[in-house]
N, C-alpha and C. Protein backbone atom coordinates (compact mmCIF):
# COMPACT_ATOMS: atom_id res chain seq x y z
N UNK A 1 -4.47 21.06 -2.43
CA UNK A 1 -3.21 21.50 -3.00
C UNK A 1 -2.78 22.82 -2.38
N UNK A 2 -1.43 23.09 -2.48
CA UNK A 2 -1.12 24.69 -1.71
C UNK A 2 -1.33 25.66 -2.43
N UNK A 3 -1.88 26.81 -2.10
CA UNK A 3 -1.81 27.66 -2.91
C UNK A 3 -0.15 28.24 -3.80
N UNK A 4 -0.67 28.53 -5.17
CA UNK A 4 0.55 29.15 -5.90
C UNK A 4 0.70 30.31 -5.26
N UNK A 5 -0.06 31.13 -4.77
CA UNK A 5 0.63 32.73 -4.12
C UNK A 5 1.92 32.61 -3.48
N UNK A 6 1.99 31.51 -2.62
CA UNK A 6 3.59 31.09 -2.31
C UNK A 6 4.43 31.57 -3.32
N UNK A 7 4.04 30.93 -4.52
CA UNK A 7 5.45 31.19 -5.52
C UNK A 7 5.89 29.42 -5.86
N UNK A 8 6.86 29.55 -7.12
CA UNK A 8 6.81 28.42 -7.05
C UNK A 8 8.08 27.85 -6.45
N UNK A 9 8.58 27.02 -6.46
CA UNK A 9 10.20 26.16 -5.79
C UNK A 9 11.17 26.16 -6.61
N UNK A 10 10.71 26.24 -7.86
CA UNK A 10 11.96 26.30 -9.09
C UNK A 10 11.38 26.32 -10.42
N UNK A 11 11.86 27.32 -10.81
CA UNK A 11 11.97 27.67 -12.13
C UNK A 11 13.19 27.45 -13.50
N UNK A 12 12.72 27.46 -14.38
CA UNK A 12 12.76 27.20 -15.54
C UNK A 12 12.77 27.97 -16.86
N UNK A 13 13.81 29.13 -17.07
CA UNK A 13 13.25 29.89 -18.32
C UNK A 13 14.03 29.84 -19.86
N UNK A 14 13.19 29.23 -20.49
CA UNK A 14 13.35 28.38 -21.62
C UNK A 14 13.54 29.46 -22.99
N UNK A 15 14.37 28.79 -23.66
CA UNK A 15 14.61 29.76 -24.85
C UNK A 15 14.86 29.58 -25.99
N UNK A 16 14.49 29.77 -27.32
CA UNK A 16 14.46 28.79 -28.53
C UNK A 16 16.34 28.85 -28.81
N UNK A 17 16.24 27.70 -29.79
CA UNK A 17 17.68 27.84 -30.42
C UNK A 17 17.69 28.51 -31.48
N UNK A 18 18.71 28.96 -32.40
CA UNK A 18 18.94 29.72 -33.89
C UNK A 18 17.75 29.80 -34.82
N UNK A 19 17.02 28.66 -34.72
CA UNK A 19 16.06 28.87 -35.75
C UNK A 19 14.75 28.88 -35.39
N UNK A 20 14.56 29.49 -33.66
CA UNK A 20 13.49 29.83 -33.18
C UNK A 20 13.37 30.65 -32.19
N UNK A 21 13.85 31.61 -32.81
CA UNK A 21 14.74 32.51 -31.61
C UNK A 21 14.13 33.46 -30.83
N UNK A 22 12.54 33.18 -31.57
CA UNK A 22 11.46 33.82 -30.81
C UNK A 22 11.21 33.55 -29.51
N UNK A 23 11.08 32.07 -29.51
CA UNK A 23 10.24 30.87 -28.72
C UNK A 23 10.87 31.13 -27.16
N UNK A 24 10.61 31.24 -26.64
CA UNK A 24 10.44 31.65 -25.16
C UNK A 24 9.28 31.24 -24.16
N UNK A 25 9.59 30.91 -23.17
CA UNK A 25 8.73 30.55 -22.01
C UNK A 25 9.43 30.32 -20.72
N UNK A 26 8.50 30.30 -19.63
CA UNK A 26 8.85 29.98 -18.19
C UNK A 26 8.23 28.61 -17.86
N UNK A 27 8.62 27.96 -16.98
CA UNK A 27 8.32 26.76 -16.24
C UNK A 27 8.85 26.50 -15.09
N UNK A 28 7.88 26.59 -14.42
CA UNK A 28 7.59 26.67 -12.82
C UNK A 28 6.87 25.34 -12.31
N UNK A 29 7.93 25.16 -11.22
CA UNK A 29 7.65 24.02 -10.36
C UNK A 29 6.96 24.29 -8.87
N UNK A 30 6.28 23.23 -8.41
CA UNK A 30 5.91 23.75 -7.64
C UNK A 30 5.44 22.20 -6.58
N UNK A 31 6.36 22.25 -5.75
CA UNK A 31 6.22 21.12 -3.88
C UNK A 31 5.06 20.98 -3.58
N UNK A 32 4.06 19.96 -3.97
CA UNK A 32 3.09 19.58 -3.22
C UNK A 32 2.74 18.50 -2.32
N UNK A 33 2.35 18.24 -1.21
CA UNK A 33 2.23 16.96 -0.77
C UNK A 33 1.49 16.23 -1.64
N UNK A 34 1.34 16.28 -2.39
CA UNK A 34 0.53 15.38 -3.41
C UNK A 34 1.36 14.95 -5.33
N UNK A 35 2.74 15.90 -5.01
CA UNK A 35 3.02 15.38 -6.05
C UNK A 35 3.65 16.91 -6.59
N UNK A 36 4.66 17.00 -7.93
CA UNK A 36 5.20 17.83 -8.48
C UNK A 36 3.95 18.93 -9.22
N UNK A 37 3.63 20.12 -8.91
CA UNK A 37 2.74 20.78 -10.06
C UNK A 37 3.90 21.26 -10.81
N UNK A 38 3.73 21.11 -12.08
CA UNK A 38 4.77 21.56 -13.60
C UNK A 38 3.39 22.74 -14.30
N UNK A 39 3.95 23.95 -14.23
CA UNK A 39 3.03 24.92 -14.96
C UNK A 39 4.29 25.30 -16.16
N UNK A 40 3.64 25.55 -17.33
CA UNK A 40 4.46 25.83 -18.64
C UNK A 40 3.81 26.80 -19.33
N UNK A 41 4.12 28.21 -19.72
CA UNK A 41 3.92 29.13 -20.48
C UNK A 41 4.82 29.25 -21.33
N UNK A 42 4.41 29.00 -22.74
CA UNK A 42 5.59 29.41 -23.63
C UNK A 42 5.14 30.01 -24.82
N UNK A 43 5.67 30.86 -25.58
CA UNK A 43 5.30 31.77 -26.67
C UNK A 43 6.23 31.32 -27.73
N UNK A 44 5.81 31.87 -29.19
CA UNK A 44 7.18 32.05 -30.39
C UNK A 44 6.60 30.11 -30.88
N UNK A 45 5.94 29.27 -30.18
CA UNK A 45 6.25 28.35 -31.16
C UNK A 45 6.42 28.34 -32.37
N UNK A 46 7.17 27.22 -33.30
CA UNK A 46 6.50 27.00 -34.19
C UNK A 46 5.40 26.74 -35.11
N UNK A 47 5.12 26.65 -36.83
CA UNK A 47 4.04 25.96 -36.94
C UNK A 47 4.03 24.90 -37.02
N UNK A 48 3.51 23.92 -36.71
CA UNK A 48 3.67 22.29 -36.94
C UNK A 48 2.23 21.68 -37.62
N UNK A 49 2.56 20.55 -37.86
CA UNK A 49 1.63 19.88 -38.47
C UNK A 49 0.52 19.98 -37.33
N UNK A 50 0.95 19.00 -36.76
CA UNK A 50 -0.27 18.60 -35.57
C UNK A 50 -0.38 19.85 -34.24
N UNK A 51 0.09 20.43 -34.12
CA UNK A 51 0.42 21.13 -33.27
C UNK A 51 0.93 20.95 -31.57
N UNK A 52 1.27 20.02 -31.61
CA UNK A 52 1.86 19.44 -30.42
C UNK A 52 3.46 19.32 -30.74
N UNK A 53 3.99 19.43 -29.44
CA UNK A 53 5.32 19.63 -29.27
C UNK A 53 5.31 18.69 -27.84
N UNK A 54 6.70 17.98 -28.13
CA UNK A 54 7.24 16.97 -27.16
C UNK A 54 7.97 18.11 -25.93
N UNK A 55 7.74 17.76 -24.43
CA UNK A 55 7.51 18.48 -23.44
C UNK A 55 8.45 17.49 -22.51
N UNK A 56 9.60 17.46 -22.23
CA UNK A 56 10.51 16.46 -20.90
C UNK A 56 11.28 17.27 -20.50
N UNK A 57 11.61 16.53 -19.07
CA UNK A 57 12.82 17.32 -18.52
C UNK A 57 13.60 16.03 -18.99
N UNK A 58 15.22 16.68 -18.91
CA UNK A 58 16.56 16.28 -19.62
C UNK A 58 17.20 15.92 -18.41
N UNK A 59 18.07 14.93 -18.59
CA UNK A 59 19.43 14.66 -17.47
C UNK A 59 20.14 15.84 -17.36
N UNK A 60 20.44 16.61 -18.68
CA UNK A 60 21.99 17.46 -18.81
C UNK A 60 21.81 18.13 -17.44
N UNK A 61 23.00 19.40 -17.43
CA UNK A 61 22.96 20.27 -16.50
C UNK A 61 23.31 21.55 -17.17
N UNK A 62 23.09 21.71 -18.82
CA UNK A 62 22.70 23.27 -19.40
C UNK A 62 22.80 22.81 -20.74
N UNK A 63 22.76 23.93 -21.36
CA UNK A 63 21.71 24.31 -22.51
C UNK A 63 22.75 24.83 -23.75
N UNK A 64 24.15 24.06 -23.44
CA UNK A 64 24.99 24.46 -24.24
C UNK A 64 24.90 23.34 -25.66
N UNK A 65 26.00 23.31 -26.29
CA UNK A 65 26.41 22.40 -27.80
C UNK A 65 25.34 22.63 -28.46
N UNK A 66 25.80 21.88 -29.81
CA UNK A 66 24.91 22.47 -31.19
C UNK A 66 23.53 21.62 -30.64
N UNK A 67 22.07 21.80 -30.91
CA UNK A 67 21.23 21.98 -30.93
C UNK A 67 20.85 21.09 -29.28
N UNK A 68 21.23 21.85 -28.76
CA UNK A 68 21.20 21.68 -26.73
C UNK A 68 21.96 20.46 -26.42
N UNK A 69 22.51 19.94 -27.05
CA UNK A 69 23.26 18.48 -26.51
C UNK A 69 23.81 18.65 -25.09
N UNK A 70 23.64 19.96 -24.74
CA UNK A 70 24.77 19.32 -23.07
C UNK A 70 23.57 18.68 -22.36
N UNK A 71 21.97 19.06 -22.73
CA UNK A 71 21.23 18.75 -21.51
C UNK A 71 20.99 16.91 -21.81
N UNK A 72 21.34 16.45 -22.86
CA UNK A 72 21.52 14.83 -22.62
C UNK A 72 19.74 14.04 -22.40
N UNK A 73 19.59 13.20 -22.67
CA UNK A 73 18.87 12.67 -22.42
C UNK A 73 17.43 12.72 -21.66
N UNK A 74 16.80 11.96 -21.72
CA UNK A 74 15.34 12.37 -20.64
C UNK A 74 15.82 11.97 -18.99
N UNK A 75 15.55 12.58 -18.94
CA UNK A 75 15.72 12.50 -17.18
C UNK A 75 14.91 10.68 -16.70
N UNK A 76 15.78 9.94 -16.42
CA UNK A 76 15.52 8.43 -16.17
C UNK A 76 15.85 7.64 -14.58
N UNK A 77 15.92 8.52 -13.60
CA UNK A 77 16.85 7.83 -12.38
C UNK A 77 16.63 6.16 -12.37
N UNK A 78 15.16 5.85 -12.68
CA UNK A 78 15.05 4.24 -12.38
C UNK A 78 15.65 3.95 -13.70
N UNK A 79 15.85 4.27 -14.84
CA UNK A 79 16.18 3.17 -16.04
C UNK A 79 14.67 2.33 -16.81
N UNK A 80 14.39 3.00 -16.73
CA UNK A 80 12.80 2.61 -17.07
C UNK A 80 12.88 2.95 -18.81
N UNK A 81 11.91 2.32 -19.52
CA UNK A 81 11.47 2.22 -20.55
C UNK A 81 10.67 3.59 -20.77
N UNK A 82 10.84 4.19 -22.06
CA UNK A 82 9.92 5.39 -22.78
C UNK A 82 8.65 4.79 -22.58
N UNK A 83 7.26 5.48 -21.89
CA UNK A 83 7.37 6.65 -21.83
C UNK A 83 7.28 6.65 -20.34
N UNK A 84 7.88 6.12 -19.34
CA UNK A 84 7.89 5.88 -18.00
C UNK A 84 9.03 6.44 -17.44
N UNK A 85 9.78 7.25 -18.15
CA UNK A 85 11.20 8.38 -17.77
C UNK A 85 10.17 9.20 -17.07
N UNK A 86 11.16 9.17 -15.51
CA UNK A 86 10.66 10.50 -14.65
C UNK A 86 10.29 11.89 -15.75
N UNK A 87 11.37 11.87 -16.29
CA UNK A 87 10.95 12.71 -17.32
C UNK A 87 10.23 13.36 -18.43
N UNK A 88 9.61 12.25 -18.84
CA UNK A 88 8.77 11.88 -19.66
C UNK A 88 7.24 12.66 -19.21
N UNK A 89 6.63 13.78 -19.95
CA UNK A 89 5.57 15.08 -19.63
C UNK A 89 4.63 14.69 -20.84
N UNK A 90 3.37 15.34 -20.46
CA UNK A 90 2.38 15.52 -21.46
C UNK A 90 3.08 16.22 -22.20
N UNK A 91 2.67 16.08 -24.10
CA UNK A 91 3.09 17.44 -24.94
C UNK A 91 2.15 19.06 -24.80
N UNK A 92 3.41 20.02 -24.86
CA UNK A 92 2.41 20.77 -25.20
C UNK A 92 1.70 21.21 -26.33
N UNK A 93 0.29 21.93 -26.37
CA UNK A 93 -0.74 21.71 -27.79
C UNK A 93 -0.39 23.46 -27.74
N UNK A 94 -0.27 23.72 -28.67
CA UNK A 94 0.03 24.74 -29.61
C UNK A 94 -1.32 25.90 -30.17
N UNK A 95 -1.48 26.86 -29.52
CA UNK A 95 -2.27 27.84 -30.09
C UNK A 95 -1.80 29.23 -30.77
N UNK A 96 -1.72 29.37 -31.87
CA UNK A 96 -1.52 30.89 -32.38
C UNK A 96 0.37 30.44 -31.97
N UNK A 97 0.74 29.34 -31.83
CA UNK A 97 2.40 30.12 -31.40
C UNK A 97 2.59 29.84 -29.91
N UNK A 98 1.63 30.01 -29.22
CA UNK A 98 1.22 29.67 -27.34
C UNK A 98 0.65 28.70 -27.17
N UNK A 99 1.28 28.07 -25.96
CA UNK A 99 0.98 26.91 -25.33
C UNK A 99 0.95 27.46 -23.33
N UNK A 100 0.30 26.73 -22.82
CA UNK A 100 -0.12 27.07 -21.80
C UNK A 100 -0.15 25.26 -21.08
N UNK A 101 0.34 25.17 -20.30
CA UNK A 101 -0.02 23.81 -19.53
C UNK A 101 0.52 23.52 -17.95
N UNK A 102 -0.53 22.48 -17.93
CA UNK A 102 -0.33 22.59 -16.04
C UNK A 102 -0.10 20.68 -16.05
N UNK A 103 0.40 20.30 -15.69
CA UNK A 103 0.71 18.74 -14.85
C UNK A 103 1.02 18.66 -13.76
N UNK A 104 0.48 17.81 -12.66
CA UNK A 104 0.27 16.96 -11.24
C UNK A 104 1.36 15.70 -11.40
N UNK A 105 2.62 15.61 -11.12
CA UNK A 105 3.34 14.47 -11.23
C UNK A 105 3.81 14.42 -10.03
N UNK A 106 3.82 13.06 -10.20
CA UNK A 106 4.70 11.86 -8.72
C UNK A 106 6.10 11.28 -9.46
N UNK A 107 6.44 11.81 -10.62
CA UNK A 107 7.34 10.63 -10.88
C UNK A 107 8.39 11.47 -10.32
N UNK A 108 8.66 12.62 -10.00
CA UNK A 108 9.72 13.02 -9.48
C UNK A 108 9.61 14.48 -8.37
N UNK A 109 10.46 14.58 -7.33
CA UNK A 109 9.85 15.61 -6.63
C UNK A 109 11.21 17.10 -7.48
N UNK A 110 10.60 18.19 -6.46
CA UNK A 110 11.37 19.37 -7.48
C UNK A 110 13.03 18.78 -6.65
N UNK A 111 13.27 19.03 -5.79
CA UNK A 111 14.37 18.97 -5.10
C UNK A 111 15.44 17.76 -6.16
N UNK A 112 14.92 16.64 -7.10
CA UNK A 112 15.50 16.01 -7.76
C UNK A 112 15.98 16.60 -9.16
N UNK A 113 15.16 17.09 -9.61
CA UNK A 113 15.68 18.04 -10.71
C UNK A 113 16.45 19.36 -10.63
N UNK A 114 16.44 19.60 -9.80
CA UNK A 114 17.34 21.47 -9.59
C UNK A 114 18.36 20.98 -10.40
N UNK A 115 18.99 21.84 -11.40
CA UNK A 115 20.29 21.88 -11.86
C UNK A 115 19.64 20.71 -13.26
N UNK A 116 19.26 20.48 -14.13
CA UNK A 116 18.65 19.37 -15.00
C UNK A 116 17.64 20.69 -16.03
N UNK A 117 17.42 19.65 -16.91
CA UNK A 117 17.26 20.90 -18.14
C UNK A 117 15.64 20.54 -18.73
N UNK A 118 14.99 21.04 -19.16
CA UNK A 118 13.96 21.26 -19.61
C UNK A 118 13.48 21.67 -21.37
N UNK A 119 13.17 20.50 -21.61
CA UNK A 119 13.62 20.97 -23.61
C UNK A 119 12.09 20.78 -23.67
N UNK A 120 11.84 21.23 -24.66
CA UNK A 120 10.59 21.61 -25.91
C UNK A 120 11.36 20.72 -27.14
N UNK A 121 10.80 19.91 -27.66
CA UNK A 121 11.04 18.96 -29.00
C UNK A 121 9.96 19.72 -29.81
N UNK A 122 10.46 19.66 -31.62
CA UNK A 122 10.04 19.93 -32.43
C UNK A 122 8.93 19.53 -32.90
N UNK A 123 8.39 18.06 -32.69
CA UNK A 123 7.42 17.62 -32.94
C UNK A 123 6.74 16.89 -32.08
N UNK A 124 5.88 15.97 -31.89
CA UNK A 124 5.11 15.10 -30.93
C UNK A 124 5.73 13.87 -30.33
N UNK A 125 5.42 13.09 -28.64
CA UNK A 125 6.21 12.15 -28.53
C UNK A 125 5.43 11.30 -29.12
N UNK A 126 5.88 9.91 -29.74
CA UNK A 126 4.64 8.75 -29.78
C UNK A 126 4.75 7.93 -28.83
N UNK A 127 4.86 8.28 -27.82
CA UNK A 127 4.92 7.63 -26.50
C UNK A 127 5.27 6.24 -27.00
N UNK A 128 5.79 5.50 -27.48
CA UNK A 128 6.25 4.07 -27.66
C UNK A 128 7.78 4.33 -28.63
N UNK A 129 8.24 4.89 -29.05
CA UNK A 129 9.45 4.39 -29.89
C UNK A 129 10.45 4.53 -28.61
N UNK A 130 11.67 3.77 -28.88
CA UNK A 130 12.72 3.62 -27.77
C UNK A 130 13.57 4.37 -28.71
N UNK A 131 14.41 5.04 -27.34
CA UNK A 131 13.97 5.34 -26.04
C UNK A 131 13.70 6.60 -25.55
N UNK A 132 13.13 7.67 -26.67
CA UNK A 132 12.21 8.36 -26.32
C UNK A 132 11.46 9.34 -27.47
N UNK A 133 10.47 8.31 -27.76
CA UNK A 133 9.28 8.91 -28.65
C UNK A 133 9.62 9.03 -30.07
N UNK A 134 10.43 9.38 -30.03
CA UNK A 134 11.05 10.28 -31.64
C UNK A 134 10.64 11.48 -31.97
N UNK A 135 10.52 12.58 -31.00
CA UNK A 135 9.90 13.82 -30.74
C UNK A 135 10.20 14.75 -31.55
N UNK A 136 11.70 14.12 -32.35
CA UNK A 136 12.34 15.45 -33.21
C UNK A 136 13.30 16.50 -32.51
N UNK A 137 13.98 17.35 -33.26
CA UNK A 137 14.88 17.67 -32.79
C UNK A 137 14.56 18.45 -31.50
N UNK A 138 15.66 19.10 -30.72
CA UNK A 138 15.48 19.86 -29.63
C UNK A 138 15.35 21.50 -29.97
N UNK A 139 14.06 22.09 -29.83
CA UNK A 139 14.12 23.74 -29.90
C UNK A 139 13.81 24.39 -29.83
N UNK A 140 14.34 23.98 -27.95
CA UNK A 140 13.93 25.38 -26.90
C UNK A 140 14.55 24.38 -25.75
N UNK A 141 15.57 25.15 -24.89
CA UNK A 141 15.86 24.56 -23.75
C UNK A 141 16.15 26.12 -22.46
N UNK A 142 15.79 25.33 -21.11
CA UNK A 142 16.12 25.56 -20.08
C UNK A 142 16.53 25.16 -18.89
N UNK A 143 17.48 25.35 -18.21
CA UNK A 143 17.75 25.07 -16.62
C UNK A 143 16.95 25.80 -15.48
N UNK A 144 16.69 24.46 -14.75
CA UNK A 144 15.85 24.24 -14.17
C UNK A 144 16.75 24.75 -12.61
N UNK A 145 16.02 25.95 -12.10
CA UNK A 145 16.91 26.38 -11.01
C UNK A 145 15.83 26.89 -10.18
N UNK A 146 16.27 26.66 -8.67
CA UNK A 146 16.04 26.75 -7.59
C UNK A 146 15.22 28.19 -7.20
N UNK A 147 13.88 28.53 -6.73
CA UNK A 147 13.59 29.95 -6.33
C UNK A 147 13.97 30.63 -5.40
């Protein structure tokens, strides 16, 4: 894999909505010949039951309307079934409020997402409900922009 000292290809800095206005994090992409690295630092979560939070990138192209609606949907170019959306990420697991996570993906390279949004869901995906998870509401979004 390449080293991160490079830096990464595009970033991501994510930010809660009204009723989590703590919640903040970065997400950094990163070009490998082997596939997308997705690194995610985020602070301010909530508490949740289980402590997992639903983790996708979005079609939209920002982070506007009432509870992020401009970013639209999971990011899908083939039309594929939940949980097989390019978009479609491990959740992140929840410590103290912090989450920390790294993913190796092929389903999409960075150069396809630039400009596409990056949400944090309220609760967990169940990887099977159509057509995507039932993760709960959206709260924390970011655009996903170019380094």
């Amino acid at each position: 894999m390449r080293n991160q000292i490079c830096g990464p290809d595009a970033v991501a800095c994510v930010r809660g909505g009204a009723e989590n206005p703590c919640l903040r994090g970065t997400v950094r992409f990163f070009q490998l010949r082997e596939g997308t690295l997705v690194e995610a630092e985020v602070s301010g979560l909530p508490e949740s039951e289980t402590g997992f939070f639903a983790f996708h990138i979005h079609e939209g192209d920002g982070c506007g309307g009432e509870g992020f609606s401009q970013s639209g949907g999971h990011y899908d170019p083939g039309k594929t079934a939940h949980p097989m959306h390019a978009g479609d990420l491990p959740p992140l697991l929840a410590c103290g409020g912090r989450a920390f996570a790294q993913v190796l993906t092929g389903r999409f390279r960075v150069c396809d997402i630039i400009g596409r949004t990056v949400i944090i869901h309220s609760g967990p995906d169940d990887f099977h409900t159509q057509p995507a998870g039932n993760p709960g509401a959206k709260i924390a979004c970011g655009v996903i922009r170019r380094k």
